[in-house]
C-alpha atoms as a PDB file:
ATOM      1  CA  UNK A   1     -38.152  -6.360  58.156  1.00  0.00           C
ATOM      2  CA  UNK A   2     -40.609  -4.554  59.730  1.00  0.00           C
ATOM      3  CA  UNK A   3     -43.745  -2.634  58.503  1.00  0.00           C
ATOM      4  CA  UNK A   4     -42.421   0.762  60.150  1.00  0.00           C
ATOM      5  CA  UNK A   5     -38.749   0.150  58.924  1.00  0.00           C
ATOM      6  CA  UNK A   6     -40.663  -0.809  55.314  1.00  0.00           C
ATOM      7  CA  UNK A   7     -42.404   2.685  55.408  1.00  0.00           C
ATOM      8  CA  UNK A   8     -39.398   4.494  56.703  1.00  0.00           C
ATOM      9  CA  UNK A   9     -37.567   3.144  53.399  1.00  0.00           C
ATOM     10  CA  UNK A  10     -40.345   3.775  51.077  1.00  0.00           C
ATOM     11  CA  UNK A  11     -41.680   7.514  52.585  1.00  0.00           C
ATOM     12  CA  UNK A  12     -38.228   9.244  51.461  1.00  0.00           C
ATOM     13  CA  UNK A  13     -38.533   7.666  47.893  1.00  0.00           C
ATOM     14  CA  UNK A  14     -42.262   9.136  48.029  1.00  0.00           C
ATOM     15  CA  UNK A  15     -40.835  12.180  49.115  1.00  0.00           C
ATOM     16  CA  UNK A  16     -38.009  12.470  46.252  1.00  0.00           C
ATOM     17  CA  UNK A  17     -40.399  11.187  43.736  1.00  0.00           C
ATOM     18  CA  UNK A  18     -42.554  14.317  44.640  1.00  0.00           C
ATOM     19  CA  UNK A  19     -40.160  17.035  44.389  1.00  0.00           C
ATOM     20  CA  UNK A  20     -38.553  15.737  41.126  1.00  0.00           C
ATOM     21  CA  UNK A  21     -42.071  16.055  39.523  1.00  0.00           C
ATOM     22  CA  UNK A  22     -41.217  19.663  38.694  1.00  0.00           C
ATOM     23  CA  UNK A  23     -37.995  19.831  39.174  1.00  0.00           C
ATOM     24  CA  UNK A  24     -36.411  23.653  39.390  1.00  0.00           C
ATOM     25  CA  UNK A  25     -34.112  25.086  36.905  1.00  0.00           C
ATOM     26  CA  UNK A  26     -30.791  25.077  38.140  1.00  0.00           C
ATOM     27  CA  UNK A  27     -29.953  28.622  40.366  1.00  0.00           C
ATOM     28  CA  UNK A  28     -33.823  28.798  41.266  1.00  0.00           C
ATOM     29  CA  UNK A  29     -33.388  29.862  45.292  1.00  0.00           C
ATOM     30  CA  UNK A  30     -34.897  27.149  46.870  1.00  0.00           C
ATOM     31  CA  UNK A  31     -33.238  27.603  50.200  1.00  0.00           C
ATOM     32  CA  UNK A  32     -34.267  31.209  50.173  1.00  0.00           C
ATOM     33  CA  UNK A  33     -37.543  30.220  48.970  1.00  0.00           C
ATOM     34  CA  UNK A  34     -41.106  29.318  51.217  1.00  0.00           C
ATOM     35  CA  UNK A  35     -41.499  25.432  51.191  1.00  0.00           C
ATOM     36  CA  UNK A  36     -45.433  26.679  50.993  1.00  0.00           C
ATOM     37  CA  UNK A  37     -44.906  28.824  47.902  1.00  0.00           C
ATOM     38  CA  UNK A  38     -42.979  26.015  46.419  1.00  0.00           C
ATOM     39  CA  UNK A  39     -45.788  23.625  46.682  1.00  0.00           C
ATOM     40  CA  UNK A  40     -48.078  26.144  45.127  1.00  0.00           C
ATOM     41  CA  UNK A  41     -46.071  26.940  42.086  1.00  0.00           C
ATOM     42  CA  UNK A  42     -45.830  22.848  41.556  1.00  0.00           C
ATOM     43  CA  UNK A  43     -49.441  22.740  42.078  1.00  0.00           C
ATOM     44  CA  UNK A  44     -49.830  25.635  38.813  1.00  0.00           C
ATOM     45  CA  UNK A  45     -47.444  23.007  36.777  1.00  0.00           C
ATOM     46  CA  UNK A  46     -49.719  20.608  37.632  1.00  0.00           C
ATOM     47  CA  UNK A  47     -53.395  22.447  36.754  1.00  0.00           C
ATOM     48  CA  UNK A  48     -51.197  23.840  33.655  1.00  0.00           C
ATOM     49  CA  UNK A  49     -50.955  20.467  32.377  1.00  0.00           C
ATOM     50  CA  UNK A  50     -47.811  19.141  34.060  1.00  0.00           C
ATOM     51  CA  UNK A  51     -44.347  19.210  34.032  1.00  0.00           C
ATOM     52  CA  UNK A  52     -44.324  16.342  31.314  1.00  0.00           C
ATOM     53  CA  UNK A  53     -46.629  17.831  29.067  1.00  0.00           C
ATOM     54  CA  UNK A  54     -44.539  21.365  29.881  1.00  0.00           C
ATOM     55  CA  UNK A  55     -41.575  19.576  28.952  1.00  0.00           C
ATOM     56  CA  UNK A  56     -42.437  17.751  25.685  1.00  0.00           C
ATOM     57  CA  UNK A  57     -44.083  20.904  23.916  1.00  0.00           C
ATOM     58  CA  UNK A  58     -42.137  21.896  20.997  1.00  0.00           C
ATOM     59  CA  UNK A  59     -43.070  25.461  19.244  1.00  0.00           C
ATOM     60  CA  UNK A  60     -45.626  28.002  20.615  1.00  0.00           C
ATOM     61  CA  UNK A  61     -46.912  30.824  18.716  1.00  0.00           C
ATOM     62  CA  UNK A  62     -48.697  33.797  19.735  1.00  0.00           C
ATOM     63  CA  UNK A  63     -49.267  37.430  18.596  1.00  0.00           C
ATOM     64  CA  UNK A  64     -48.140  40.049  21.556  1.00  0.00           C
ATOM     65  CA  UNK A  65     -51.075  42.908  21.788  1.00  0.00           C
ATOM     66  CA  UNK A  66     -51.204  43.334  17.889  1.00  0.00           C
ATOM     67  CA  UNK A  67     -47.838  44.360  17.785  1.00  0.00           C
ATOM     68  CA  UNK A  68     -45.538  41.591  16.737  1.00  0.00           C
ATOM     69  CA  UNK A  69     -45.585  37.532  16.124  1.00  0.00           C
ATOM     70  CA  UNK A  70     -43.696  35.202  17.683  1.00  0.00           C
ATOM     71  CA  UNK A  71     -42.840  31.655  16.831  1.00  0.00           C
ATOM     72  CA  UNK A  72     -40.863  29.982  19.442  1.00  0.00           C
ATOM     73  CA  UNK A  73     -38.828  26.921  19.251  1.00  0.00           C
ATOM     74  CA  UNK A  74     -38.843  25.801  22.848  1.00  0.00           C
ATOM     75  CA  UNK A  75     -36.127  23.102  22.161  1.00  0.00           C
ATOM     76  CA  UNK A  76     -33.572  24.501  20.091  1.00  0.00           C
ATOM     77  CA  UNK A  77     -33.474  28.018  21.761  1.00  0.00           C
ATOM     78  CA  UNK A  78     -34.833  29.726  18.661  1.00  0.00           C
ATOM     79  CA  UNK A  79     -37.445  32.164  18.514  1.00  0.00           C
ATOM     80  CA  UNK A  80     -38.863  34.140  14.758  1.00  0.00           C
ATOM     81  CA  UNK A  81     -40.368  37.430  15.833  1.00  0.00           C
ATOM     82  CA  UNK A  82     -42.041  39.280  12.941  1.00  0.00           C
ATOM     83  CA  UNK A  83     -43.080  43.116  13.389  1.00  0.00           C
ATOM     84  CA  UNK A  84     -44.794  43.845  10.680  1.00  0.00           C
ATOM     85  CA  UNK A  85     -45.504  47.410  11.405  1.00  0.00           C
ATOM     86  CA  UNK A  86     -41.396  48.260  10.581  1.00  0.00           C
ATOM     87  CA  UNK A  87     -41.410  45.800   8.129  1.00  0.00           C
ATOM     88  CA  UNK A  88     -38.602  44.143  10.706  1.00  0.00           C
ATOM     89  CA  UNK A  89     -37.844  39.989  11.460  1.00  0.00           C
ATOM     90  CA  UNK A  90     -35.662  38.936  13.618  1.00  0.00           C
ATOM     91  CA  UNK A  91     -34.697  34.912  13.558  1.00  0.00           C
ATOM     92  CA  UNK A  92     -32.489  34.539  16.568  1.00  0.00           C
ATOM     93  CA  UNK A  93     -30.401  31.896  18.413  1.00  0.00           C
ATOM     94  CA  UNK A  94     -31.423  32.995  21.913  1.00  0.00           C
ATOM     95  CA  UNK A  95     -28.255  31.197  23.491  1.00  0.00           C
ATOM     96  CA  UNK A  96     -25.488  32.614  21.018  1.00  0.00           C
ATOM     97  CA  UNK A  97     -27.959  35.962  20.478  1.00  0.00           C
ATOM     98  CA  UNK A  98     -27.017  35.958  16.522  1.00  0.00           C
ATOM     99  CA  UNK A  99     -29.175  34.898  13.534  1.00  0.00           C
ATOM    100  CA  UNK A 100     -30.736  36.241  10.666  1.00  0.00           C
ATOM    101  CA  UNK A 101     -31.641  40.164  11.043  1.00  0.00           C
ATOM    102  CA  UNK A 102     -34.020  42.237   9.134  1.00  0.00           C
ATOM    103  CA  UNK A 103     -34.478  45.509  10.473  1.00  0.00           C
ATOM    104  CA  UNK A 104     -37.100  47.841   8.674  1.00  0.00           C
ATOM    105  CA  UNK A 105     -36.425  46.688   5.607  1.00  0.00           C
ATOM    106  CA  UNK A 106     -33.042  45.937   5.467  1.00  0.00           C
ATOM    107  CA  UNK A 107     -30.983  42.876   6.042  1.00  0.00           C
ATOM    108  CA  UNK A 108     -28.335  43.107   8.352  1.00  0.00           C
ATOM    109  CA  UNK A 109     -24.790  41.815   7.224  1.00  0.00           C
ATOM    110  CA  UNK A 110     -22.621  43.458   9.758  1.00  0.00           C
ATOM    111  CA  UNK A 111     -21.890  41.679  12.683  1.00  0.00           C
ATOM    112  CA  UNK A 112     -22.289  44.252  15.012  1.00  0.00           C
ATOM    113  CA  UNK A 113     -25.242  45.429  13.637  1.00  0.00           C
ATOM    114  CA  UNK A 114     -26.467  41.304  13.758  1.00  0.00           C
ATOM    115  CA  UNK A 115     -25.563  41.292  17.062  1.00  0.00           C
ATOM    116  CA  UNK A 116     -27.168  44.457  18.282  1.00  0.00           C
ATOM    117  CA  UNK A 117     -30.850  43.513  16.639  1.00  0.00           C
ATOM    118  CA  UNK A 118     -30.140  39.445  18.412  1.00  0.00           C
ATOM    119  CA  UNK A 119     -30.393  41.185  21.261  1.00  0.00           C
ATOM    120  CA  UNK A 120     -33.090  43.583  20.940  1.00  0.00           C
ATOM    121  CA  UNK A 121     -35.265  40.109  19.493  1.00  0.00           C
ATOM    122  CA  UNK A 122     -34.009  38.615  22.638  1.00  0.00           C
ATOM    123  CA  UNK A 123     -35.349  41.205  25.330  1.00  0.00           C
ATOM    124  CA  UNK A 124     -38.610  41.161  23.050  1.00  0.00           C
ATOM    125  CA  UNK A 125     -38.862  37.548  23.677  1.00  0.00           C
ATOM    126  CA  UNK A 126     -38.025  37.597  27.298  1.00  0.00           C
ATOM    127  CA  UNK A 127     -41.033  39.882  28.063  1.00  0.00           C
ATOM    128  CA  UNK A 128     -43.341  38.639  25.326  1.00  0.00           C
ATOM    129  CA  UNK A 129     -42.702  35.122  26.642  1.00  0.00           C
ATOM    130  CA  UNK A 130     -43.470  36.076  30.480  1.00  0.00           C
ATOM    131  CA  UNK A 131     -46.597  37.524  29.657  1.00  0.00           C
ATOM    132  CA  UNK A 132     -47.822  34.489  28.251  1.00  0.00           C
ATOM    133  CA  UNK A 133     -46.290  32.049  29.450  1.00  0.00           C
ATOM    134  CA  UNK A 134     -45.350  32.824  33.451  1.00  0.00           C
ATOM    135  CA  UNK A 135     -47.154  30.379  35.691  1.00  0.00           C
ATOM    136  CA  UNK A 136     -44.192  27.925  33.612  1.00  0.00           C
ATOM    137  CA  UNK A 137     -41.753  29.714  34.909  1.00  0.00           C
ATOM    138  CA  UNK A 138     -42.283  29.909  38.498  1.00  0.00           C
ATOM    139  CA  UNK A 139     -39.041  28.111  39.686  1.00  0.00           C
ATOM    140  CA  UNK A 140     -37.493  29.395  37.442  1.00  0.00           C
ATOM    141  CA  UNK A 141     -33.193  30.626  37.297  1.00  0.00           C
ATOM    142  CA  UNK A 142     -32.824  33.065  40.023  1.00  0.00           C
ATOM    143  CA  UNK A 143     -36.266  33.363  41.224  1.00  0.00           C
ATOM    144  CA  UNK A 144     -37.179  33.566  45.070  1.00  0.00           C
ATOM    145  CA  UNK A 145     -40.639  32.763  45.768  1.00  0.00           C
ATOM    146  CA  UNK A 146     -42.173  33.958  49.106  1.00  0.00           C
ATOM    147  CA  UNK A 147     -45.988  32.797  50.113  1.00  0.00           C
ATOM    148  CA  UNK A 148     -47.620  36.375  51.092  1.00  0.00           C
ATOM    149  CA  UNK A 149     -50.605  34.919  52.475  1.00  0.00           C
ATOM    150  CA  UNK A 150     -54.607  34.524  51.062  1.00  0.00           C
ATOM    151  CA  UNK A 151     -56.344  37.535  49.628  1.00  0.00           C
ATOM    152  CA  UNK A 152     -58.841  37.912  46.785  1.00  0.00           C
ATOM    153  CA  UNK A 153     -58.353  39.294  43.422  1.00  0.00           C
ATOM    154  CA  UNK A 154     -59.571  42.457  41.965  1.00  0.00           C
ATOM    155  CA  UNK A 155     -62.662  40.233  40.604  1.00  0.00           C
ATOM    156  CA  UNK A 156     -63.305  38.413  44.241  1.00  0.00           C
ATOM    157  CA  UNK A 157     -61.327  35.326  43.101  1.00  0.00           C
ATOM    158  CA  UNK A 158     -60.122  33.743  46.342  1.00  0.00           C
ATOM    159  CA  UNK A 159     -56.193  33.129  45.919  1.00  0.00           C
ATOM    160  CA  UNK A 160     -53.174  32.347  47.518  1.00  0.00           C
ATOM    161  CA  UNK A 161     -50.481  35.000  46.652  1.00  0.00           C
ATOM    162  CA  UNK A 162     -46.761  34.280  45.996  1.00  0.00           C
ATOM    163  CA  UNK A 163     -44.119  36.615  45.715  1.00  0.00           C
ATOM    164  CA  UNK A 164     -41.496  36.733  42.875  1.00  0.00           C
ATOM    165  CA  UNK A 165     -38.305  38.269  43.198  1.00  0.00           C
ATOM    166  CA  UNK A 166     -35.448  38.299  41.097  1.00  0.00           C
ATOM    167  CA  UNK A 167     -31.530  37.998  41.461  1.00  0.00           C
ATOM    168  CA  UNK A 168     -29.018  37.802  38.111  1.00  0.00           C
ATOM    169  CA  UNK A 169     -31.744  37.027  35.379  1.00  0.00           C
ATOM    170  CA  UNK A 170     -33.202  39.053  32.554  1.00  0.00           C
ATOM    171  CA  UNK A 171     -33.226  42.289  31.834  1.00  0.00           C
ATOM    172  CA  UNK A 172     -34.662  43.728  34.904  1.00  0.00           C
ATOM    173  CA  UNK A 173     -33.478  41.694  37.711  1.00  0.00           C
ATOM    174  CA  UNK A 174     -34.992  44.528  39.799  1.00  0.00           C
ATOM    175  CA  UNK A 175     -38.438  43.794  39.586  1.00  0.00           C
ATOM    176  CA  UNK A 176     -41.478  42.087  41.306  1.00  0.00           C
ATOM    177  CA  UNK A 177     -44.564  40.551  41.332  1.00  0.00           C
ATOM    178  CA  UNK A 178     -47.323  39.514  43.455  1.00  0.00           C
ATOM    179  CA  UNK A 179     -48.964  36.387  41.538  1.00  0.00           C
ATOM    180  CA  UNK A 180     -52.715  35.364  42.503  1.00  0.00           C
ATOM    181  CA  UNK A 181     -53.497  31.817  42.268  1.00  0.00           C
ATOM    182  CA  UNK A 182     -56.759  30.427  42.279  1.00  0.00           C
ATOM    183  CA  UNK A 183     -57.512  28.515  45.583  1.00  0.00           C
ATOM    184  CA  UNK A 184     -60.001  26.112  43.499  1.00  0.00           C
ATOM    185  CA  UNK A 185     -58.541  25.530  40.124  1.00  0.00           C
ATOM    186  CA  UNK A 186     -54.971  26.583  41.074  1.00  0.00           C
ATOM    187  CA  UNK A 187     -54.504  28.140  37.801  1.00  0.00           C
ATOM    188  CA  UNK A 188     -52.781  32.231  37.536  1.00  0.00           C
ATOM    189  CA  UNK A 189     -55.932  34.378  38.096  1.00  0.00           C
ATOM    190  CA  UNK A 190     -54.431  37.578  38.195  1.00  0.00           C
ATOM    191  CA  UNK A 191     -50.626  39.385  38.533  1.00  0.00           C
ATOM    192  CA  UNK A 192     -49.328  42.858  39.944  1.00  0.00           C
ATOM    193  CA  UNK A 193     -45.760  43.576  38.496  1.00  0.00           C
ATOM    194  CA  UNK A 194     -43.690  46.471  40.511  1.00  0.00           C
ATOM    195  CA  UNK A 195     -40.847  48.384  38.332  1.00  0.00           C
ATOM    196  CA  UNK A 196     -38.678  48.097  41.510  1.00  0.00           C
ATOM    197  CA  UNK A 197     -39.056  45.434  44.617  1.00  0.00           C
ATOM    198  CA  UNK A 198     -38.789  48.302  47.134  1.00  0.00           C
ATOM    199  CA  UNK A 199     -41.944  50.219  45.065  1.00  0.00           C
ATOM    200  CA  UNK A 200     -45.134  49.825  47.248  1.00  0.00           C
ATOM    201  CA  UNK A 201     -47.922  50.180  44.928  1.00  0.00           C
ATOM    202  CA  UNK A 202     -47.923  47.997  41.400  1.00  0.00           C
ATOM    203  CA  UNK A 203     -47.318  49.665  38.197  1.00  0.00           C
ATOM    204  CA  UNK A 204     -49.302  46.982  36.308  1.00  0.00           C
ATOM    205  CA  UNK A 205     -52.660  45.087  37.717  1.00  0.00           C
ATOM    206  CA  UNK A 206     -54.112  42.472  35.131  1.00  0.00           C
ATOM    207  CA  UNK A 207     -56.050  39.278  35.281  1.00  0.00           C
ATOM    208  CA  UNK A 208     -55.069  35.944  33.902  1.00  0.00           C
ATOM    209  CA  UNK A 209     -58.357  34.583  32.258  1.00  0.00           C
ATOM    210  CA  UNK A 210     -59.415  32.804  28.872  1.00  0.00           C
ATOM    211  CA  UNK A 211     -57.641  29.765  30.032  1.00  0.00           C
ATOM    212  CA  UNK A 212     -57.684  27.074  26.767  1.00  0.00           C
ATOM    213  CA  UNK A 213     -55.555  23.941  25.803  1.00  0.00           C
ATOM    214  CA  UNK A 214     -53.487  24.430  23.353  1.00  0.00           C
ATOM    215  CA  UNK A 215     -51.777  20.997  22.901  1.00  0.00           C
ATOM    216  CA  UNK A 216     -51.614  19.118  25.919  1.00  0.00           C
ATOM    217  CA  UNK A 217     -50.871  22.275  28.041  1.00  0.00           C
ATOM    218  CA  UNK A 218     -53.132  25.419  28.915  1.00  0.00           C
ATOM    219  CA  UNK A 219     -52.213  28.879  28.081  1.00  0.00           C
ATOM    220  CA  UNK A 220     -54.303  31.696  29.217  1.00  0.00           C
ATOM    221  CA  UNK A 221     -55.092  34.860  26.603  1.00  0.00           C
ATOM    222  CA  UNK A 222     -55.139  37.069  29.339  1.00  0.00           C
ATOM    223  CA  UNK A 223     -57.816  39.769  30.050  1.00  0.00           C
ATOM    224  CA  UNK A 224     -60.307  41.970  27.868  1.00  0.00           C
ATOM    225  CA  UNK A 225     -58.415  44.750  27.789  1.00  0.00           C
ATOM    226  CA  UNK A 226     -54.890  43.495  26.469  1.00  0.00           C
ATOM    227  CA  UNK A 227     -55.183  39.956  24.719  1.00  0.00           C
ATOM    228  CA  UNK A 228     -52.798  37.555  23.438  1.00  0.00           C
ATOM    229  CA  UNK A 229     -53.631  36.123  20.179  1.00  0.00           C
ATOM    230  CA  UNK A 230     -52.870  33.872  17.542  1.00  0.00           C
ATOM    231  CA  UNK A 231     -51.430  31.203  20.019  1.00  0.00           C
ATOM    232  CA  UNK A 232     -50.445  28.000  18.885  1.00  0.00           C
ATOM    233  CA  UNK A 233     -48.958  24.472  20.467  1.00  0.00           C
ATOM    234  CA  UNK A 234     -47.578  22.784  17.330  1.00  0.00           C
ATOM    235  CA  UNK A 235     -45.445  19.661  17.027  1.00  0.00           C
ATOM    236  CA  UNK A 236     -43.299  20.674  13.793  1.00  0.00           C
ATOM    237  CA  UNK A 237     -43.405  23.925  11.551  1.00  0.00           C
ATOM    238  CA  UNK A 238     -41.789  24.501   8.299  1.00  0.00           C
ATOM    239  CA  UNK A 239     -38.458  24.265   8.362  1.00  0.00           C
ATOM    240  CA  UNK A 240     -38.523  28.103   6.131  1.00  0.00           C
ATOM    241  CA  UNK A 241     -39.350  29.477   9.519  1.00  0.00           C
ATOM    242  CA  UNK A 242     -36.404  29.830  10.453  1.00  0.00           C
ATOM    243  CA  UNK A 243     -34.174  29.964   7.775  1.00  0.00           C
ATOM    244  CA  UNK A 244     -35.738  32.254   5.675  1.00  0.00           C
ATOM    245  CA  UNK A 245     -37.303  36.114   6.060  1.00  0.00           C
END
């Protein structure tokens, strides 16, 4: 055989081996997606910590703007949001949307009632979850990405900018967001969300900053002016978390 034949075998397997380092979730638009912005959101996987690392991390914890606590159990689906302002917790099964319900007070027994309060935990969680944790979720379930070009942040921070539409998913399939990735590091520097992907002019404009490791991957506690605190990588938890109020 050949040397060219040899590197015509071997360049595909490179090839594959590449694109299966961050694999998408399955109904991410890749065909209606940039091959540019693609390689971008793998490279934010990669600065994040990697897909492995990604992968392998168990529960995160975090406190959303002094408002409520999350602990979420990345493997089984679970998530234990604690409000303490209403004196409400909510320990959810985020695939079935049932669990254990206390709501101001008072424990829910009713199934409907159980059901209603699973799903209020459950839009909590999905927007809680994207604040902190978006540059994850990139290629994500019905996500187009689009590469929009360079352009500096609102701080000067040279960045390529991807687009993120949405099709099917979440609670407001409708929106969009121009992300800013750092052209150095490429880590999230900053995001513009827009209530509706027709709307022209963002609704929100916030940095990403405060980058630290928390286990083997980094999470950012976002700006000055809204933080994310309390956040945790952890391995195990006790098992009362999510069992008990």
């Amino acid at each position: 055989m050949t040397l060219g034949c040899l590197l015509l075998l071997i360049l595909p397997l490179s090839i594959q081996a590449q694109k299966s380092s961050n694999p998408a979730a399955q109904g991410f638009n890749a065909a209606g997606s940039d091959a540019k912005a693609i390689a971008i959101a793998d490279q934010v996987m990669e600065a994040m910590g990697g897909r492995k690392a990604w992968d392998g991390t168990r529960y995160i914890n975090w406190n959303f703007f002094g408002r409520r606590n999350l602990l979420w159990d990345k493997k089984k689906g679970q998530v234990r949001i604690d409000i303490p302002a209403d004196n409400s917790t909510y320990i959810v099964d985020l695939n079935k949307e049932t669990g254990l319900i206390k709501h101001k007070g008072v424990a829910m027994t009713q199934a409907d009632s159980i059901k209603k309060y699973a799903g209020v935990a459950k839009s909590i969680w999905i927007n809680d979850s994207y604040w902190l944790l978006m540059p994850y979720k990139l290629k994500d379930s019905g996500v187009t990405l689009k590469y929009k070009g360079e352009m500096p942040t609102e701080a000067g921070v040279a960045s390529d900018v991807l687009e993120l539409t949405f099709e099917g998913v979440g609670r407001t399939p409708e929106n969009r967001y121009l992300v800013y990735v750092d052209k150095t590091t490429h880590l999230v520097a900053h995001w513009q969300h827009f209530r509706k992907a027709s709307d022209e002019k963002p609704g929100m404009s916030t940095p990403w900053e405060n980058y630290e490791k928390h286990g083997k991957i980094l999470i950012s506690g976002r700006g000055t002016n809204r933080k994310l605190t309390d956040i945790q990588v952890m391995s195990s938890v006790p098992k009362t978390k999510f069992v008990m109020f």
